[in-house]
C-alpha atoms as a PDB file:
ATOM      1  CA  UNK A   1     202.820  61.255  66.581  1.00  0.00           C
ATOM      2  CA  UNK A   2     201.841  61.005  70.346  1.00  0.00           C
ATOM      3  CA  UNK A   3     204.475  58.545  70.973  1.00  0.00           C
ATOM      4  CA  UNK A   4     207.474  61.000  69.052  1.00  0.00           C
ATOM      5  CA  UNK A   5     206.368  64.047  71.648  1.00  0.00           C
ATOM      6  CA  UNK A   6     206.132  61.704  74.631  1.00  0.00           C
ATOM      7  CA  UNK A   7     210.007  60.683  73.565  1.00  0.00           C
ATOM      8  CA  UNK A   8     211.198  63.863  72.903  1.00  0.00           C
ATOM      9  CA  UNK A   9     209.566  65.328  76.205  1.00  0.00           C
ATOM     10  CA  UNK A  10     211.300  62.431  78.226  1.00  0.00           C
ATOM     11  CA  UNK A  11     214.678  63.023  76.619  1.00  0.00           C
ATOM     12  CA  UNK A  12     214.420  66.671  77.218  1.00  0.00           C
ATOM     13  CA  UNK A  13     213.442  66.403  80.875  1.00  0.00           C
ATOM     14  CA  UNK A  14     216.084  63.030  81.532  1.00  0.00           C
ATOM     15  CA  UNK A  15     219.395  64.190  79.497  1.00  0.00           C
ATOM     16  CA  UNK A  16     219.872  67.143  81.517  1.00  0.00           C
ATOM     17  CA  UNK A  17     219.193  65.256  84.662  1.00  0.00           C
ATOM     18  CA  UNK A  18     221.916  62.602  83.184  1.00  0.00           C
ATOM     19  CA  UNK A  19     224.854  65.243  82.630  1.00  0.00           C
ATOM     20  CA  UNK A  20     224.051  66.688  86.061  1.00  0.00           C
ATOM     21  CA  UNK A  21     224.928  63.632  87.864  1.00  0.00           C
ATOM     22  CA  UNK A  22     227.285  62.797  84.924  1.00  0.00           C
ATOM     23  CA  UNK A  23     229.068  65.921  85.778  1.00  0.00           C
ATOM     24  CA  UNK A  24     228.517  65.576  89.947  1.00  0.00           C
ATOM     25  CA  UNK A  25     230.811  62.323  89.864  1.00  0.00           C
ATOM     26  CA  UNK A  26     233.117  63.408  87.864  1.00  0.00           C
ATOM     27  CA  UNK A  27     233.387  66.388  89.957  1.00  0.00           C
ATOM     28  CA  UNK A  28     235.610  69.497  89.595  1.00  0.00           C
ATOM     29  CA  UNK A  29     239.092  69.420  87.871  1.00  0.00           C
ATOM     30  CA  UNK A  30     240.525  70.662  90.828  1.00  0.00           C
ATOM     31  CA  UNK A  31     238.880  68.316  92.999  1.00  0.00           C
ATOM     32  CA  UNK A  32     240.146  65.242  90.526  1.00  0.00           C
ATOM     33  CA  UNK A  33     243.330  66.674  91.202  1.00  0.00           C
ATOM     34  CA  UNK A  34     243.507  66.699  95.095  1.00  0.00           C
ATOM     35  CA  UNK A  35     241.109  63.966  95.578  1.00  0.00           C
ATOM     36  CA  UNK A  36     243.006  60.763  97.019  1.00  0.00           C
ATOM     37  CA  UNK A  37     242.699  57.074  96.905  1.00  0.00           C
ATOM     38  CA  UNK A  38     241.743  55.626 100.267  1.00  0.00           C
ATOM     39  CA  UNK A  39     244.928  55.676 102.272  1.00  0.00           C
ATOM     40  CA  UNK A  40     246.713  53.449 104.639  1.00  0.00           C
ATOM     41  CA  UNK A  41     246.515  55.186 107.714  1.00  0.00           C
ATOM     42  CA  UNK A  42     248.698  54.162 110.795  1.00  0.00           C
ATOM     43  CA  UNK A  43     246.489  52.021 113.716  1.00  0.00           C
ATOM     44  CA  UNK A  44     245.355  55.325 115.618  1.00  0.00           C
ATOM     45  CA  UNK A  45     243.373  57.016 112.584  1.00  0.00           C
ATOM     46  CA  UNK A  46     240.959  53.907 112.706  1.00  0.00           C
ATOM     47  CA  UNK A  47     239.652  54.903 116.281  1.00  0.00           C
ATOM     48  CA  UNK A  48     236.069  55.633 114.695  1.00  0.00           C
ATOM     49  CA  UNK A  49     235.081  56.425 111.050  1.00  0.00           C
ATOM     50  CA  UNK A  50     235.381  60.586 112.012  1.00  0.00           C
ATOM     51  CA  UNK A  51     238.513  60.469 112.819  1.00  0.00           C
ATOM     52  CA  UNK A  52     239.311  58.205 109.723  1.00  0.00           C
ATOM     53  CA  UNK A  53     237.704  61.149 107.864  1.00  0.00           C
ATOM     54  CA  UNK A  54     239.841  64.232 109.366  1.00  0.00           C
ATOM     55  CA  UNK A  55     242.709  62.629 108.374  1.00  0.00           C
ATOM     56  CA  UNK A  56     241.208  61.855 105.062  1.00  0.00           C
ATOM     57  CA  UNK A  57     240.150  65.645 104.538  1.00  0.00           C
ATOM     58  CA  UNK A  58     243.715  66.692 106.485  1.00  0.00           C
ATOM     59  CA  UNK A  59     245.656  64.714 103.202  1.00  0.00           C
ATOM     60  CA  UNK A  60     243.249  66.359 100.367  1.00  0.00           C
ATOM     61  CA  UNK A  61     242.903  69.770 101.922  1.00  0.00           C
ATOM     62  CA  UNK A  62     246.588  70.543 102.536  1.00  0.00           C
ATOM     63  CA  UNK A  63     246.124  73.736 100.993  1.00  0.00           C
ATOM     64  CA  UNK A  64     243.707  74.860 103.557  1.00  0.00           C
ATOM     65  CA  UNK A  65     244.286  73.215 106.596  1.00  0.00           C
ATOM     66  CA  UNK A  66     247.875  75.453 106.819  1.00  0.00           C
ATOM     67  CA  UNK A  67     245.278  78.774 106.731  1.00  0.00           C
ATOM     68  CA  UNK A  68     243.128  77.352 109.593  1.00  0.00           C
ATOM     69  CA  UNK A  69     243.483  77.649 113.317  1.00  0.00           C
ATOM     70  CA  UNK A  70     242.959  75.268 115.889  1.00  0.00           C
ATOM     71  CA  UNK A  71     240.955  76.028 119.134  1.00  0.00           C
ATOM     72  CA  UNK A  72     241.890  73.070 121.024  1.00  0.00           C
ATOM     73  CA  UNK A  73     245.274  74.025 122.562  1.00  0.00           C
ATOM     74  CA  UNK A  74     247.238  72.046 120.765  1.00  0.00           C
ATOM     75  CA  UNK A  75     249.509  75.792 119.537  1.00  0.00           C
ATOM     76  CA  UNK A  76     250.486  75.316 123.376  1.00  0.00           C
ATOM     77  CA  UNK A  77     251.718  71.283 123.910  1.00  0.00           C
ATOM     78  CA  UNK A  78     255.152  72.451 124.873  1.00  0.00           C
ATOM     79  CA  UNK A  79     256.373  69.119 122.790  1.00  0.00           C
ATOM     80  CA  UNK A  80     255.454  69.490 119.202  1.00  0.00           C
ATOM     81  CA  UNK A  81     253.126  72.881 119.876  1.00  0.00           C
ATOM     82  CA  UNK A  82     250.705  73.468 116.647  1.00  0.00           C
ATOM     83  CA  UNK A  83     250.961  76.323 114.270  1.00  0.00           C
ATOM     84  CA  UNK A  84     247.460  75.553 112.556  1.00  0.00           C
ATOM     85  CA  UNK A  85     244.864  72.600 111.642  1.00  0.00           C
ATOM     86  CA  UNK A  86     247.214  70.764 109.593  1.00  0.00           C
ATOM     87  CA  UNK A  87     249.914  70.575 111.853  1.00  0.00           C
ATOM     88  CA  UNK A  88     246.893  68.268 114.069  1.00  0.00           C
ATOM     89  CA  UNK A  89     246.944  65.800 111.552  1.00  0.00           C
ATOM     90  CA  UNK A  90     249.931  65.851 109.329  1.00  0.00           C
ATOM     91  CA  UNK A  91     253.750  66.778 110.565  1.00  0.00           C
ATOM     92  CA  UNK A  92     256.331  68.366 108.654  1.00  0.00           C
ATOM     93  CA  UNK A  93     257.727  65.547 108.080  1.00  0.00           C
ATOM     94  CA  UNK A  94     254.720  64.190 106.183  1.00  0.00           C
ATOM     95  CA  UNK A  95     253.824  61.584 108.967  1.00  0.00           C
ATOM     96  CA  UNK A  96     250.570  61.331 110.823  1.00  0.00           C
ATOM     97  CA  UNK A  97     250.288  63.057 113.637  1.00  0.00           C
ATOM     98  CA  UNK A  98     248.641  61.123 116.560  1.00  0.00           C
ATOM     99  CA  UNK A  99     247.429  64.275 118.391  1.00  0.00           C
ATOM    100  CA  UNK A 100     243.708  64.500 116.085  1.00  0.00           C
ATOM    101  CA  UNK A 101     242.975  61.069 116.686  1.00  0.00           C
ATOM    102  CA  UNK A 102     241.763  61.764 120.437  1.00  0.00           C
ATOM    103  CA  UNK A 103     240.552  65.140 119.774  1.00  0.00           C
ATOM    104  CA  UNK A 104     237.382  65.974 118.613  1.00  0.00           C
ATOM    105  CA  UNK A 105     238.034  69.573 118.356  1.00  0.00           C
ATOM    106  CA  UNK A 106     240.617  69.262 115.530  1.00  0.00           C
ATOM    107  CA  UNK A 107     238.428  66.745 113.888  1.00  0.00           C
ATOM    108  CA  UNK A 108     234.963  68.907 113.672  1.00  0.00           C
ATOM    109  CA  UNK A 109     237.088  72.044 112.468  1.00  0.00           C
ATOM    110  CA  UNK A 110     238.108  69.962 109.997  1.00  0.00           C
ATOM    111  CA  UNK A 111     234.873  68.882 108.662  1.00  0.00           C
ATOM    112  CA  UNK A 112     233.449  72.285 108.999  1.00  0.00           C
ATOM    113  CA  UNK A 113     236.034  74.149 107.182  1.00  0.00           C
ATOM    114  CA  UNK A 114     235.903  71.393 104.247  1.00  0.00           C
ATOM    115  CA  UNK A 115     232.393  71.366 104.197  1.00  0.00           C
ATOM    116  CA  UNK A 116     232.119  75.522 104.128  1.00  0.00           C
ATOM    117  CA  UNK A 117     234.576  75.308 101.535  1.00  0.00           C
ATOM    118  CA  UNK A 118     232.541  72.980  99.339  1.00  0.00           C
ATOM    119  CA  UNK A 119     229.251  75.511  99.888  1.00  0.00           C
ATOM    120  CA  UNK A 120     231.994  77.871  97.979  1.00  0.00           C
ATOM    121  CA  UNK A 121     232.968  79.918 100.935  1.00  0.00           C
ATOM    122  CA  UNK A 122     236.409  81.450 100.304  1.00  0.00           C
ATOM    123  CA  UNK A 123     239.384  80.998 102.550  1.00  0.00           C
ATOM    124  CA  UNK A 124     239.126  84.008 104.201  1.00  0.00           C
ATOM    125  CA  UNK A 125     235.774  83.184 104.877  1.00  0.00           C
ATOM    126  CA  UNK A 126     235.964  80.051 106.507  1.00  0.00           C
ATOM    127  CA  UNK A 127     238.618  81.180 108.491  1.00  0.00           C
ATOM    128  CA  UNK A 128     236.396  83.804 109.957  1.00  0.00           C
ATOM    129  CA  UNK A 129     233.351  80.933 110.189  1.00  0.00           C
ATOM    130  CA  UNK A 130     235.924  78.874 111.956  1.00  0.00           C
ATOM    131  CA  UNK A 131     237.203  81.561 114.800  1.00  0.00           C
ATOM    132  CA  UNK A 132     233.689  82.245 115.170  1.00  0.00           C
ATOM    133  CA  UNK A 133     232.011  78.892 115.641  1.00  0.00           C
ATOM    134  CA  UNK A 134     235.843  78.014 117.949  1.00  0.00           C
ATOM    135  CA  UNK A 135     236.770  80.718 119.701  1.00  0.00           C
ATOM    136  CA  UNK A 136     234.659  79.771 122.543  1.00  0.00           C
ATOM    137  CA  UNK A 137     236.810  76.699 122.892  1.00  0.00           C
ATOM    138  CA  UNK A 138     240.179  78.619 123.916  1.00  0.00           C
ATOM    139  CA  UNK A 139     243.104  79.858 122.647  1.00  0.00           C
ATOM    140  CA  UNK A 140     243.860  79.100 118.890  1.00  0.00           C
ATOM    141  CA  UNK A 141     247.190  78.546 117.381  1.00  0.00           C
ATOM    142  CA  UNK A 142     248.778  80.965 115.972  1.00  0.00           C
ATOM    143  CA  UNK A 143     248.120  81.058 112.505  1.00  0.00           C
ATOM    144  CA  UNK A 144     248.194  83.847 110.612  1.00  0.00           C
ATOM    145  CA  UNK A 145     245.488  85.788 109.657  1.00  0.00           C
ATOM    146  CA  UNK A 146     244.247  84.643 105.516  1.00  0.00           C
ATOM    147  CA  UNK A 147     245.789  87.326 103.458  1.00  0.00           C
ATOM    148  CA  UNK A 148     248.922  87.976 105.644  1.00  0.00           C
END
């Protein structure tokens, strides 16, 4: 009979445990729909593994990065001048951008606007967490406000 309990205990305290993680890497519907495959990335993403990344979050956060600012002055390069974050790593076009490769700036907003996201911080939100932590840095592009 002791053996029965001990089994039953053990599945009761390890099944849960096993959809949990089950259910962590399958992850969200949305994010199975946004997530990429490892992309081929032109020669100047590969300058270190973060800027790898902020390209990698730049592809899979497309609907987000448009709604962030950047506070690097990249909104005044009087050839291609920003209008937000995505515009650093992605151009209209759909190519890469070179600019976020040598700019740390673009590349932590990046990461902290994904990463406040992910803590379930709404897009207005992290835009505010964003100018905040930034704004410091200079002037930002001129995105519009979230909501306008």
């Amino acid at each position: 009979m002791k053996r029965w309990l001990v089994i039953v205990v053990a599945a009761g305290v390890l099944l849960p445990a096993v959809v949990a993680i089950a259910l962590l890497a399958r992850g969200s519907e949305e994010q199975q729909l946004t997530r990429m495959e490892p992309l081929q990335f032109p020669d100047f993403v590969y300058r270190s593994a973060k800027t790898q990344m902020g390209y990698q979050l730049a592809v899979e956060n497309q609907g987000l990065f448009p709604r962030m600012p950047c506070y690097c002055g990249c909104g005044a390069m009087a050839d291609n001048p920003h209008r937000n974050l995505l515009d650093c790593f992605i151009n209209a076009d759909g190519s890469y951008d070179p600019h976020a490769s040598g700019c740390d700036v673009c590349v932590d907003i990046a990461v902290d606007a994904v990463r406040w996201r992910q803590e379930g911080k709404t897009t207005a939100e992290v835009r505010s967490l964003v100018d905040a932590k930034y704004q410091a840095y200079g002037r930002p592009t001129g995105t519009a406000p979230v909501g306008e």
